[in-house]
N, C-alpha and C. Protein backbone atom coordinates (compact mmCIF):
# COMPACT_ATOMS: atom_id res chain seq x y z
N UNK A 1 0.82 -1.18 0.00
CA UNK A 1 0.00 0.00 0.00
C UNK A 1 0.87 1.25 0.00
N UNK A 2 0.49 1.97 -0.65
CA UNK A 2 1.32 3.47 -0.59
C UNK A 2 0.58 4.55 0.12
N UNK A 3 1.81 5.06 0.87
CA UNK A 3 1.12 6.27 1.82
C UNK A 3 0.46 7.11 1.62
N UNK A 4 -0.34 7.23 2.36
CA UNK A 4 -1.60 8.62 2.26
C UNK A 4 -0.89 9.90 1.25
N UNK A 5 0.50 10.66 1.88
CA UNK A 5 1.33 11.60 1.53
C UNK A 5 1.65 11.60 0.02
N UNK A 6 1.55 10.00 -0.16
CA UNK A 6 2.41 10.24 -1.84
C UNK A 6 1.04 10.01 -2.71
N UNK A 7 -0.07 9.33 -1.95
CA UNK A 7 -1.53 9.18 -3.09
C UNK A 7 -2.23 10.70 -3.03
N UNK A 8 -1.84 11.44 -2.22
CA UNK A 8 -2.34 13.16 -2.73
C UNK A 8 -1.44 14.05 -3.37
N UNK A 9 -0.03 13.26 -3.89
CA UNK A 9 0.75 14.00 -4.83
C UNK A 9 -0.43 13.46 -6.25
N UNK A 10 -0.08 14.58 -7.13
CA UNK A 10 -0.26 14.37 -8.46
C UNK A 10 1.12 13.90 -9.21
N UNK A 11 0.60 13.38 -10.31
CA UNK A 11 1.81 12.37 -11.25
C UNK A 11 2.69 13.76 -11.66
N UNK A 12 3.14 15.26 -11.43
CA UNK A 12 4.27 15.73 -12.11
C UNK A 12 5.43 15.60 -10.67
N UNK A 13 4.17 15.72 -9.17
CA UNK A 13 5.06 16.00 -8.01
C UNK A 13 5.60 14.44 -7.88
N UNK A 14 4.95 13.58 -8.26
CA UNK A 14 5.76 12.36 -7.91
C UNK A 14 7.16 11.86 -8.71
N UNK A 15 6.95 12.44 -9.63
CA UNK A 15 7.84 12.40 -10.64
C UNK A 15 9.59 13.07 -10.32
N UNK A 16 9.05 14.64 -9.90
CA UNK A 16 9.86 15.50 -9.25
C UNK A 16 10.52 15.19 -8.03
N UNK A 17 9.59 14.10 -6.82
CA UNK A 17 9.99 13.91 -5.82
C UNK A 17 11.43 12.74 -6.45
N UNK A 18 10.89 11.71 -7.02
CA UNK A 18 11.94 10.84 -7.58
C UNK A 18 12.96 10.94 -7.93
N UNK A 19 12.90 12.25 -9.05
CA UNK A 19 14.23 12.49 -9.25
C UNK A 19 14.77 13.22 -8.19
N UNK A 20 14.49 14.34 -7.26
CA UNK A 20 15.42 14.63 -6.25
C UNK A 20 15.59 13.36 -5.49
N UNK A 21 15.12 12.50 -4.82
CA UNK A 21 15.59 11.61 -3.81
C UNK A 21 16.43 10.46 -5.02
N UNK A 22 16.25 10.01 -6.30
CA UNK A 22 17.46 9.85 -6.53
C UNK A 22 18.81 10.49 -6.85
N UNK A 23 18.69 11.92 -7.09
CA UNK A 23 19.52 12.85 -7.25
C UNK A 23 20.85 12.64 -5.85
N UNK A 24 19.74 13.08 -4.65
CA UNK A 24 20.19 12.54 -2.86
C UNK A 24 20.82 11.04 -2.75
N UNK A 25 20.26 10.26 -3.33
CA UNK A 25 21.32 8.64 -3.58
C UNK A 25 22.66 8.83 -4.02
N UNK A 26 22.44 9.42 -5.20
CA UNK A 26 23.67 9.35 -6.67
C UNK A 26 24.46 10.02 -5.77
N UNK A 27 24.46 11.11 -5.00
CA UNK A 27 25.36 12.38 -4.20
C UNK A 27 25.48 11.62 -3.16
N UNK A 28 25.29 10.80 -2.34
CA UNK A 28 25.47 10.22 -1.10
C UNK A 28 26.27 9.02 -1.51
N UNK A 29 26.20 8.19 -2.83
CA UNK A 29 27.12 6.89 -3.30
C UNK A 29 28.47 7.30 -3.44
N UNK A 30 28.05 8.84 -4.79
CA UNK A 30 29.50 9.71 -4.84
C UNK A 30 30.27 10.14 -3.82
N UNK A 31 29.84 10.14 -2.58
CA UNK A 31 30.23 11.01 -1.32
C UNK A 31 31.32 9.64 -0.70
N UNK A 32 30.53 8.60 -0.53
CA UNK A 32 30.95 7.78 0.00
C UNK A 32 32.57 6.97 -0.75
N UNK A 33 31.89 6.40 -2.31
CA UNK A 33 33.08 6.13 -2.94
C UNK A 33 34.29 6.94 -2.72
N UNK A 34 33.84 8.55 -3.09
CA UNK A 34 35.22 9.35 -2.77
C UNK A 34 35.86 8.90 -1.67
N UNK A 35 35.13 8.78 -0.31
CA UNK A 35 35.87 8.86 1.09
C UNK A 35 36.32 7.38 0.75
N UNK A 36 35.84 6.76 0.55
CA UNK A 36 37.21 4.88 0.30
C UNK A 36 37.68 4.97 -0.71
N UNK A 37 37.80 5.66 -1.39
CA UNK A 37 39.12 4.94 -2.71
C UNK A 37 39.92 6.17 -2.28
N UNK A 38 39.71 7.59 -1.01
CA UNK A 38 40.97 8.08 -0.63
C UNK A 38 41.19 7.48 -0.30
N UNK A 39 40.84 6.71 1.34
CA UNK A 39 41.37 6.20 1.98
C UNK A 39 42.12 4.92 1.71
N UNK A 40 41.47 4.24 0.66
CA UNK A 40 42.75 2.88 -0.43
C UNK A 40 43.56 3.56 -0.62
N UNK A 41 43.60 5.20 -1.40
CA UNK A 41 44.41 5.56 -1.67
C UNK A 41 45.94 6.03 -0.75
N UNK A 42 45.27 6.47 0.41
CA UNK A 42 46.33 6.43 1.82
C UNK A 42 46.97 5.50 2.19
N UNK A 43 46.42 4.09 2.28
CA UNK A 43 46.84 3.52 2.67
C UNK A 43 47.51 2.80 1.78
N UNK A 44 47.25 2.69 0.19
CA UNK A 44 48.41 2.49 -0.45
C UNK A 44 49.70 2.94 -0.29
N UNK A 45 49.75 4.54 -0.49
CA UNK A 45 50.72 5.30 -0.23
C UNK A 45 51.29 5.05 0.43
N UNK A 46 50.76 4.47 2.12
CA UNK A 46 51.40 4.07 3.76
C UNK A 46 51.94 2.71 3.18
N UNK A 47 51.78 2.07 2.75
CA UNK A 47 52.05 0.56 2.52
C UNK A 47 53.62 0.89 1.37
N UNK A 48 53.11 1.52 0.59
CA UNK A 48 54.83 1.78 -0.45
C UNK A 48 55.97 2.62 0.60
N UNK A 49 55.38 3.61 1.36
CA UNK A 49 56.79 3.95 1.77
C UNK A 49 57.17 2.70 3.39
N UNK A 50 56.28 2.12 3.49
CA UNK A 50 56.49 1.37 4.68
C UNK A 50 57.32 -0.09 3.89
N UNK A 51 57.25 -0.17 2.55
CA UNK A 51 57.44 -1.01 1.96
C UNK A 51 59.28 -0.53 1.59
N UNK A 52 59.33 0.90 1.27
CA UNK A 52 60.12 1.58 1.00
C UNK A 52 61.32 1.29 2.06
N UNK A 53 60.90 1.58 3.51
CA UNK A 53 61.86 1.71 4.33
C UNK A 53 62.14 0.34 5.05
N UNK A 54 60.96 -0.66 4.58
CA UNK A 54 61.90 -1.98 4.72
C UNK A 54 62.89 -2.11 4.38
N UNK A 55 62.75 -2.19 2.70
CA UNK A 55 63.97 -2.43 1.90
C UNK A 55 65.00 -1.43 2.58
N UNK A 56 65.18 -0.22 2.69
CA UNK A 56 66.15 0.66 3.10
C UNK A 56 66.99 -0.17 4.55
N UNK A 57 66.24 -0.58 5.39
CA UNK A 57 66.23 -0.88 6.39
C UNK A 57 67.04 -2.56 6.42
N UNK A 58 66.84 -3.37 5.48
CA UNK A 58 67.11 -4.47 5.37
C UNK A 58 68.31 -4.46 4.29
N UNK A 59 68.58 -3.29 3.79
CA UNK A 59 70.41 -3.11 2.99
C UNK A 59 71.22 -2.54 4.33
N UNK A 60 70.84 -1.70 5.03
CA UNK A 60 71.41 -1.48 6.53
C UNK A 60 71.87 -2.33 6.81
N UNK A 61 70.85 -3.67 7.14
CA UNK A 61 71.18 -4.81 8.30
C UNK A 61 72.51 -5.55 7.39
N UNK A 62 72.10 -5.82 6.24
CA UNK A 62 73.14 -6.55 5.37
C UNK A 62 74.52 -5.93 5.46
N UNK A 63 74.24 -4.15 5.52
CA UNK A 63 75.79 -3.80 5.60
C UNK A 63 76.33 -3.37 6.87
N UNK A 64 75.75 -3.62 7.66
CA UNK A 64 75.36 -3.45 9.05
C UNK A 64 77.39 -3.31 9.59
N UNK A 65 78.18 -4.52 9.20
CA UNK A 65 79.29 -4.54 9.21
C UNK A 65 80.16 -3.54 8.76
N UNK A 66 79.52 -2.52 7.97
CA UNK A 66 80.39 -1.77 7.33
C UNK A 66 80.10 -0.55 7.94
N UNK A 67 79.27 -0.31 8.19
CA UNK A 67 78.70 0.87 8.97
C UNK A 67 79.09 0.57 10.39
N UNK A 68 78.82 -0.26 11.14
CA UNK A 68 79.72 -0.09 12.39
C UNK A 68 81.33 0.43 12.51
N UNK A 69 81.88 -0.62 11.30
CA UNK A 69 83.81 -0.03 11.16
C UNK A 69 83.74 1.43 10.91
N UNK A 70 82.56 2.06 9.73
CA UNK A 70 82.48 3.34 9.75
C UNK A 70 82.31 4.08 11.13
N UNK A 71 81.40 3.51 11.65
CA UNK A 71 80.88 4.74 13.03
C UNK A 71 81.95 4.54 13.75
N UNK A 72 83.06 3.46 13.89
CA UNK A 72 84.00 3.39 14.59
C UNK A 72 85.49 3.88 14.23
N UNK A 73 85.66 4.20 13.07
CA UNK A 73 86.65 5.10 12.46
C UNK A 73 86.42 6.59 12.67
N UNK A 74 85.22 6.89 12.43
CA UNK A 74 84.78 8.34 12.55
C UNK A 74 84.64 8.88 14.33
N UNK A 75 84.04 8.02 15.39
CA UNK A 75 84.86 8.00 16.33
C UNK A 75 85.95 8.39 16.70
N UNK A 76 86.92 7.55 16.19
CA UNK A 76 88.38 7.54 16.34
C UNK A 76 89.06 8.85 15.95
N UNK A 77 88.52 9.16 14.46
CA UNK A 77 89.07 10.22 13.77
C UNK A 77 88.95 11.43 13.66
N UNK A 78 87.54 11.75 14.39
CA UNK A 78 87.14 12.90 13.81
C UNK A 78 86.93 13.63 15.22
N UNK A 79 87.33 14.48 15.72
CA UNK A 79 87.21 15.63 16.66
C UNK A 79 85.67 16.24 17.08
N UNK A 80 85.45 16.35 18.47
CA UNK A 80 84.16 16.38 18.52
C UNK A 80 84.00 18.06 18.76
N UNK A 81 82.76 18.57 18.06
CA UNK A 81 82.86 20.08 17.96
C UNK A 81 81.73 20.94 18.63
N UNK A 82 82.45 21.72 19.81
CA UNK A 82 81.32 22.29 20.31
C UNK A 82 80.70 23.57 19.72
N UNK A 83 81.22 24.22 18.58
CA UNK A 83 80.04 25.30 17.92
C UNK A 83 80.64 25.67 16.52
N UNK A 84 79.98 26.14 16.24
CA UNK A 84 80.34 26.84 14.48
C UNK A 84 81.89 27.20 14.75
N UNK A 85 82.56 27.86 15.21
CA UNK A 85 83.79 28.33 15.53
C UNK A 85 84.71 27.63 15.22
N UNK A 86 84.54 26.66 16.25
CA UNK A 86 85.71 25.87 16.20
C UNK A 86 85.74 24.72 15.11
N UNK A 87 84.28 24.86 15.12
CA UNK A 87 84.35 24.14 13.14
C UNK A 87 85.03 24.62 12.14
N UNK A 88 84.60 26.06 12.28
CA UNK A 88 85.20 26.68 10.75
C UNK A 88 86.76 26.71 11.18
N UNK A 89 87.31 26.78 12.48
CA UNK A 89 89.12 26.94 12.74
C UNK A 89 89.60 25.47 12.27
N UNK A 90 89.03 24.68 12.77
CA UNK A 90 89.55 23.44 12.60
C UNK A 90 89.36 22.92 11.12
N UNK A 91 88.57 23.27 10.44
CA UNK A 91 88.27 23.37 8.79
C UNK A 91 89.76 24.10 8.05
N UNK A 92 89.59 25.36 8.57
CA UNK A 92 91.16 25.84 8.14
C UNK A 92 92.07 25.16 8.47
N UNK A 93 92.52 24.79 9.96
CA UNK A 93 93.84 23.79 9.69
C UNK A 93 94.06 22.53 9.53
N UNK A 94 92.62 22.00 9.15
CA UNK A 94 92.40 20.53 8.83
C UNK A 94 93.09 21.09 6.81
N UNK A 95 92.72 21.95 6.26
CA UNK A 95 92.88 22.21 5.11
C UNK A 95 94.17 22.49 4.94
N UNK A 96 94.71 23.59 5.72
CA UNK A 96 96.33 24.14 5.65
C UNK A 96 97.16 23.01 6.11
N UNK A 97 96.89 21.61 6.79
CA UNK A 97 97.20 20.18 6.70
C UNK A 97 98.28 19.96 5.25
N UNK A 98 98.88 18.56 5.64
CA UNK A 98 99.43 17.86 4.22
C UNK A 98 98.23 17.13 3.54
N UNK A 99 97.37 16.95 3.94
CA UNK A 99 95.80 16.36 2.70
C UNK A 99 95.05 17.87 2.23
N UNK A 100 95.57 18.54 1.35
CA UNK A 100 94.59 19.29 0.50
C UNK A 100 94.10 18.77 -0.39
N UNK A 101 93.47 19.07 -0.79
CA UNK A 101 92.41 18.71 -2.28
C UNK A 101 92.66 19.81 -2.80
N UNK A 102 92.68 19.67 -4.20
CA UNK A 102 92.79 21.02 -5.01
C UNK A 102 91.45 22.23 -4.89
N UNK A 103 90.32 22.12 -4.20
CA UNK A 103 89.16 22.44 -3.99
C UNK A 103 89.54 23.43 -2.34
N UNK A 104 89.64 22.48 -1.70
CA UNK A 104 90.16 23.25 -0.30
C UNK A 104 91.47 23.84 -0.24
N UNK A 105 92.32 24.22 -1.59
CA UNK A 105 93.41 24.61 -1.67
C UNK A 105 92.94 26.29 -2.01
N UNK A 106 91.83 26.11 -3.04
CA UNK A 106 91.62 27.04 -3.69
C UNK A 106 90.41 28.21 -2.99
N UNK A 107 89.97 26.84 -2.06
CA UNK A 107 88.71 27.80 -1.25
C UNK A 107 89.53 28.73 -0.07
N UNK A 108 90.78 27.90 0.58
CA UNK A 108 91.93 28.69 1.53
C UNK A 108 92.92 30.24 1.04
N UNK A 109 92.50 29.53 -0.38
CA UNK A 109 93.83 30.97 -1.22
C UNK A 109 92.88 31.79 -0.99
N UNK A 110 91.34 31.63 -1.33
CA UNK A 110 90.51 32.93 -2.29
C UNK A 110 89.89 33.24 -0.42
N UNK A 111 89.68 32.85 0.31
CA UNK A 111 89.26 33.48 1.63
C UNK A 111 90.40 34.14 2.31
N UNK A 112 91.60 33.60 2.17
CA UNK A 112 92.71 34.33 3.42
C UNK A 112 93.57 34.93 2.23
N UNK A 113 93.76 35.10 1.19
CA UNK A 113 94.93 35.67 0.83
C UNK A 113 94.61 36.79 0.17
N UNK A 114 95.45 37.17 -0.11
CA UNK A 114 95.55 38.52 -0.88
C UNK A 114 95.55 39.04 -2.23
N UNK A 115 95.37 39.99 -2.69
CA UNK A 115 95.19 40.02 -3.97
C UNK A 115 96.34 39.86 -5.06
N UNK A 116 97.47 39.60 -4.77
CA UNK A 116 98.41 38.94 -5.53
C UNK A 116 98.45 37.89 -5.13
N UNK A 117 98.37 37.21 -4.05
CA UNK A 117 98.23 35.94 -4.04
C UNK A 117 96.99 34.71 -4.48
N UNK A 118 96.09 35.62 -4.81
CA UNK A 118 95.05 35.64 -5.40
C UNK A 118 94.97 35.56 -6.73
N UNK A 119 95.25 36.03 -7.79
CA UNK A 119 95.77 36.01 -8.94
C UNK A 119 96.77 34.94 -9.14
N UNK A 120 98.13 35.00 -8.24
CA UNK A 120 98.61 33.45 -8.41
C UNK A 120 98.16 32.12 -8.41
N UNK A 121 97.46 31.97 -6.95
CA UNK A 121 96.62 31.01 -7.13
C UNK A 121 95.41 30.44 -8.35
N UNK A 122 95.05 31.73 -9.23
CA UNK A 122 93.85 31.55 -9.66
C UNK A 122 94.59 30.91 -11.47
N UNK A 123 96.30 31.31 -11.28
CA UNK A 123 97.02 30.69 -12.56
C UNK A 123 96.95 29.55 -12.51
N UNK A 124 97.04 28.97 -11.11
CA UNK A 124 97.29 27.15 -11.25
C UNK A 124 96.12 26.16 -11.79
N UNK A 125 94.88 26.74 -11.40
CA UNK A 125 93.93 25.97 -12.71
C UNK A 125 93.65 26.57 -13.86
N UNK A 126 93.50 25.22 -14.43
CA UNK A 126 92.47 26.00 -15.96
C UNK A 126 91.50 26.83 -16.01
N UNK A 127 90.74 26.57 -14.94
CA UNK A 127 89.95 28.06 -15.03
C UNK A 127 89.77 29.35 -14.77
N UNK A 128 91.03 29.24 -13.99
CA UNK A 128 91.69 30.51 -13.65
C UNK A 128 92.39 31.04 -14.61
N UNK A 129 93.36 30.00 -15.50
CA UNK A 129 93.85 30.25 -16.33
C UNK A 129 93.37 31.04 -17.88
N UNK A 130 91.86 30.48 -17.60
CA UNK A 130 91.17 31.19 -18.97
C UNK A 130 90.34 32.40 -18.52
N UNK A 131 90.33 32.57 -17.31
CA UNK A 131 89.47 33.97 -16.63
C UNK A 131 90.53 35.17 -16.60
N UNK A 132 92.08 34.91 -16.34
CA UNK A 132 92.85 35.10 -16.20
C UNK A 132 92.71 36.02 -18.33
N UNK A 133 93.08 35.43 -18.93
CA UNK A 133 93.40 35.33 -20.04
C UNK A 133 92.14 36.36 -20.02
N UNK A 134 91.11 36.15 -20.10
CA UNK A 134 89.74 36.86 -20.73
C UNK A 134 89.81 37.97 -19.90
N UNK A 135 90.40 38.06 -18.70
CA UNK A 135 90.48 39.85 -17.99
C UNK A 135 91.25 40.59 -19.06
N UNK A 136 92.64 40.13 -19.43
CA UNK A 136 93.81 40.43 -19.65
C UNK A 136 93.62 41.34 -21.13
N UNK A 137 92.68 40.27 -22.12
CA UNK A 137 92.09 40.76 -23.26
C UNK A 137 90.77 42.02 -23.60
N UNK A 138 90.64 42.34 -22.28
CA UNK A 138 89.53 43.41 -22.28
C UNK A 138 90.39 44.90 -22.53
């Protein structure tokens, strides 16, 4: 039997009612799908980087041996530093050292020296050598 309410609609209001209350379905299915295929979608995401840092986690353990001799050389070797200061001093005479690199040779000339010594230094590479050259020609 159909309710009193809908047998005193006429056939355009019943019609009208239908399509809004399926209109209210279609928007409430859409509402819902969205909220689970984010949430598949989250928890995919959670599952690849959790998947991610296994693997990361399980080349660790494998080199696990090599990284200890590391943390235990660096220990041994490396000076423990209480502020920017004595970083950047010990940077300079870790550099002005017998291990320069041609890089920390050139970063020591161009911060502490002078402007002829500056120019000398800047002859010993090639790219000094051609900056050198391209001042010279102006």
């Amino acid at each position: 039997m159909m309710p009193a309410w809908y047998e005193r609609m006429n056939r355009r209001e019943r019609v009208l009612s239908w399509i809004v209350a399926g209109t209210v379905v279609v928007l409430l299915n859409l509402w819902i799908l969205s909220s689970l295929l984010g949430a598949l979608a989250s928890a995919q995401k959670e599952f690849a980087t959790r998947r991610s840092k296994l693997a990361e986690q399980a080349v660790y353990v494998k080199e696990r041996d090599t990284w200890t001799k590391r943390d235990e050389w660096m220990r041994q070797h490396q000076p423990v530093l209480k502020n920017p200061a004595e970083a950047s001093a010990l940077f300079f005479t870790t550099c002005n050292g017998r291990r320069r690199s041609w890089f920390s040779k050139m970063l020591i000339s161009r911060l502490t020296a002078t402007i002829p010594q500056r120019c000398e230094a800047s002859l010993r590479s090639p790219a000094g050598l051609r900056r050198d050259k391209r001042e010279s020609n102006r």
